[in-house]
C-alpha atoms as a PDB file:
ATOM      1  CA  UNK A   1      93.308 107.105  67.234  1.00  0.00           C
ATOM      2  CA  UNK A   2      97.261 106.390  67.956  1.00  0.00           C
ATOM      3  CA  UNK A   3      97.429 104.295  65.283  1.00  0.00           C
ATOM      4  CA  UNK A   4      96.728 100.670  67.015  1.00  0.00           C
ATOM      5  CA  UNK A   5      94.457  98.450  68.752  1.00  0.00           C
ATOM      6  CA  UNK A   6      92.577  99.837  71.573  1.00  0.00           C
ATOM      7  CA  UNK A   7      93.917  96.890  74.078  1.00  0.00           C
ATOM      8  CA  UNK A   8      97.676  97.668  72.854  1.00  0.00           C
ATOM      9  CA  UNK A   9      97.417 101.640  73.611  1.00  0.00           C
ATOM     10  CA  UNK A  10      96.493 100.581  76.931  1.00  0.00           C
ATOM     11  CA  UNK A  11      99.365  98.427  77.515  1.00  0.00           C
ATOM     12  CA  UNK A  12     101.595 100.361  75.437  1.00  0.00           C
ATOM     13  CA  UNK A  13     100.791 104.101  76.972  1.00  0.00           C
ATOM     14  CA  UNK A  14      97.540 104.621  79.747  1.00  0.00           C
ATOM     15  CA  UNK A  15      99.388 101.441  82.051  1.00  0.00           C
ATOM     16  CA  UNK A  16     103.103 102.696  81.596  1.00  0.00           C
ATOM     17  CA  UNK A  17     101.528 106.315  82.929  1.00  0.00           C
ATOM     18  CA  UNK A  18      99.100 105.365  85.801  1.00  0.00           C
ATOM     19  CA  UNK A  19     101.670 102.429  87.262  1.00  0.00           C
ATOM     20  CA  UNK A  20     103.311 105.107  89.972  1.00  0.00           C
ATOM     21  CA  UNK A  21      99.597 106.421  91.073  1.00  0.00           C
ATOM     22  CA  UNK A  22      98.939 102.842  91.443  1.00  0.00           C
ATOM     23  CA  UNK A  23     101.684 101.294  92.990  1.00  0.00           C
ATOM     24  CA  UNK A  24     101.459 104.674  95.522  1.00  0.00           C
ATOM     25  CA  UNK A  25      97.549 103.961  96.513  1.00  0.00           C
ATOM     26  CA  UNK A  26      98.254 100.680  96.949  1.00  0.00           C
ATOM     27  CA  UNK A  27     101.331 101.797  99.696  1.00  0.00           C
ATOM     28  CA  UNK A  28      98.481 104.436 100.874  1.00  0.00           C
ATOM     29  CA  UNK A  29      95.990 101.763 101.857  1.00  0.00           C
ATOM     30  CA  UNK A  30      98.764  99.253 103.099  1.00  0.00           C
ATOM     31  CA  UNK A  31     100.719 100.887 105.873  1.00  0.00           C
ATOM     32  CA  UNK A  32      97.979 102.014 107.796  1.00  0.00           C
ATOM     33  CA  UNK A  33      96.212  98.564 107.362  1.00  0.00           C
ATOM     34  CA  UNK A  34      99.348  96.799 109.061  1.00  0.00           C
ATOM     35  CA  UNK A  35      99.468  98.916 111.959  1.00  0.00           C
ATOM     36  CA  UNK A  36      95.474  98.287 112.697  1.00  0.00           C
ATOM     37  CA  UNK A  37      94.393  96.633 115.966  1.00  0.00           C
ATOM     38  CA  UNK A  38      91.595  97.748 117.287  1.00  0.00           C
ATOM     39  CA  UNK A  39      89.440  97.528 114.339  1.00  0.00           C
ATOM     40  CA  UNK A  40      89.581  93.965 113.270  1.00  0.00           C
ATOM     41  CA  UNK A  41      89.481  93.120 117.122  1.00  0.00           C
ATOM     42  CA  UNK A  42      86.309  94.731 117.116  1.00  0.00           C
ATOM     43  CA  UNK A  43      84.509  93.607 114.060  1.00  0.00           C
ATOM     44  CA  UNK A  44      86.249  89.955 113.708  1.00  0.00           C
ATOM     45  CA  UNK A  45      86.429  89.044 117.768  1.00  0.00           C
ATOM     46  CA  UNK A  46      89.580  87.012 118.913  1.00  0.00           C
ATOM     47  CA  UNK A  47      89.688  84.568 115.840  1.00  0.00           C
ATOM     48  CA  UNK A  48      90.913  86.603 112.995  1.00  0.00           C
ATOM     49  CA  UNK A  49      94.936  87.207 112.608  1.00  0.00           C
ATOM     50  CA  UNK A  50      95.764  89.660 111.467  1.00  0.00           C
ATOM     51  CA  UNK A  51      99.779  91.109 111.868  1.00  0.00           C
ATOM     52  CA  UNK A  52      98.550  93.983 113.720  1.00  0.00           C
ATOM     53  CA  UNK A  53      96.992  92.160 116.196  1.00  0.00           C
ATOM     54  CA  UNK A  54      99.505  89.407 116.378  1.00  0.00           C
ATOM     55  CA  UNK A  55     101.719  92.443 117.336  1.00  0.00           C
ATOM     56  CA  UNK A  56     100.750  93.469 119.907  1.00  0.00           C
ATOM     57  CA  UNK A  57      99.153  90.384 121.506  1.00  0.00           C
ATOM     58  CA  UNK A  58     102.471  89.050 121.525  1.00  0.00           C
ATOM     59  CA  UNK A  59     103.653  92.411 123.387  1.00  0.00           C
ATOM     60  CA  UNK A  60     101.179  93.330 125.595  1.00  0.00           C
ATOM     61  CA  UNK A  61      99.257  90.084 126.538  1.00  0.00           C
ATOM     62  CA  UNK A  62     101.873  87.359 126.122  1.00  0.00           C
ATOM     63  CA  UNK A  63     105.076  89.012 127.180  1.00  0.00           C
ATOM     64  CA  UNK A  64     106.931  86.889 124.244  1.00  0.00           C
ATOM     65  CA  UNK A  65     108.676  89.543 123.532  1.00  0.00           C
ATOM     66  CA  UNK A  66     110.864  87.778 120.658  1.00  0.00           C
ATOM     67  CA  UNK A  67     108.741  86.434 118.848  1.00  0.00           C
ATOM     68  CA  UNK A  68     106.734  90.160 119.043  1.00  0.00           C
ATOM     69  CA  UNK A  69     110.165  91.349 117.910  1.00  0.00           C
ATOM     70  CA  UNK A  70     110.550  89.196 115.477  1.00  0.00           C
ATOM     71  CA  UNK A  71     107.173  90.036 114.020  1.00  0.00           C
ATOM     72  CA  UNK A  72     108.138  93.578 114.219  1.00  0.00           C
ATOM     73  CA  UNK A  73     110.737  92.854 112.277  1.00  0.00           C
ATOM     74  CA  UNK A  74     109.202  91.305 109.578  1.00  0.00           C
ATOM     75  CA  UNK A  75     106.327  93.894 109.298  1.00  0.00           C
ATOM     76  CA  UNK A  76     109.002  96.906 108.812  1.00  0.00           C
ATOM     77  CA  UNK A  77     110.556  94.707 105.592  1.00  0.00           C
ATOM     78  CA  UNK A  78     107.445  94.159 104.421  1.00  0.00           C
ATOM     79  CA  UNK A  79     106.573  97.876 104.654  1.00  0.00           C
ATOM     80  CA  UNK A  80     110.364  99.369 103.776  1.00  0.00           C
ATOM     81  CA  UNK A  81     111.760  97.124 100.822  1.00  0.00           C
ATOM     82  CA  UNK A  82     108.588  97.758  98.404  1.00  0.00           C
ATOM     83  CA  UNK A  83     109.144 101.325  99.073  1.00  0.00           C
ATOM     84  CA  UNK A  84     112.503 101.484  98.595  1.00  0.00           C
ATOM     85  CA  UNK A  85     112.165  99.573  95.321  1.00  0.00           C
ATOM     86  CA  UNK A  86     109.902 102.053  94.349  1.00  0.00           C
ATOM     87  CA  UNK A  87     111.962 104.944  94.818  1.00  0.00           C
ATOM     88  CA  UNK A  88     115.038 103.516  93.133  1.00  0.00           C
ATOM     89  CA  UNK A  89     112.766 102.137  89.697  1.00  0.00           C
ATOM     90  CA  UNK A  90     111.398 105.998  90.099  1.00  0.00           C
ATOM     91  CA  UNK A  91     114.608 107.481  90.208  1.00  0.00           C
ATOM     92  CA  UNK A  92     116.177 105.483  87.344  1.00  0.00           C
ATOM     93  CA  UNK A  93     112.992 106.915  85.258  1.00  0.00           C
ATOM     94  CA  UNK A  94     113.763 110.035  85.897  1.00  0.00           C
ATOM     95  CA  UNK A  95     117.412 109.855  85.075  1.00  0.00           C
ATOM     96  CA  UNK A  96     116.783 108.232  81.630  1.00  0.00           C
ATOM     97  CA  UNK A  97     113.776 110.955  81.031  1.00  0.00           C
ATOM     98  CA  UNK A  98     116.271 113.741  81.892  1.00  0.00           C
END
């Protein structure tokens, strides 16, 4: 018992502590998911797009090679500015904890 509601000591104390594991799986699962090719070219044929597969398409079997960089581009923000976010909200926790 910590002296209210079951919902609100969820909110208030289990969410505030497993939010980092969390947010960390979820960049676990993500990177290597953008960076897939061969996999969803083999199960989902020529049809599905994925930003892997746009990738390199647009590298090795189109020769665009701006548009591949400006895929590139985009995938690496994607990837970086969560992560970097991350680290800063995780550092200013520490810092007021400290």
């Amino acid at each position: 018992d910590l002296g209210c509601p079951p919902i609100s000591a969820f909110w208030k104390i289990t969410f505030p502590l497993s939010l980092p594991g969390v947010v960390a799986g979820c960049f676990l699962v993500f990177i290597p998911v953008t960076g897939e090719f061969v996999i969803p070219d083999l199960l989902g044929g020529s049809d599905t797009l994925m930003i892997g597969k746009t990738l390199w398409s647009e590298f090795f079997n189109n020769r665009d090679w701006p548009i591949a960089s400006a895929v590139a581009v985009i995938l690496l923000l994607v990837l970086v500015v969560p992560i970097v976010v991350f680290q800063n909200l995780e550092t200013r926790r520490a810092e007021r904890e400290a």
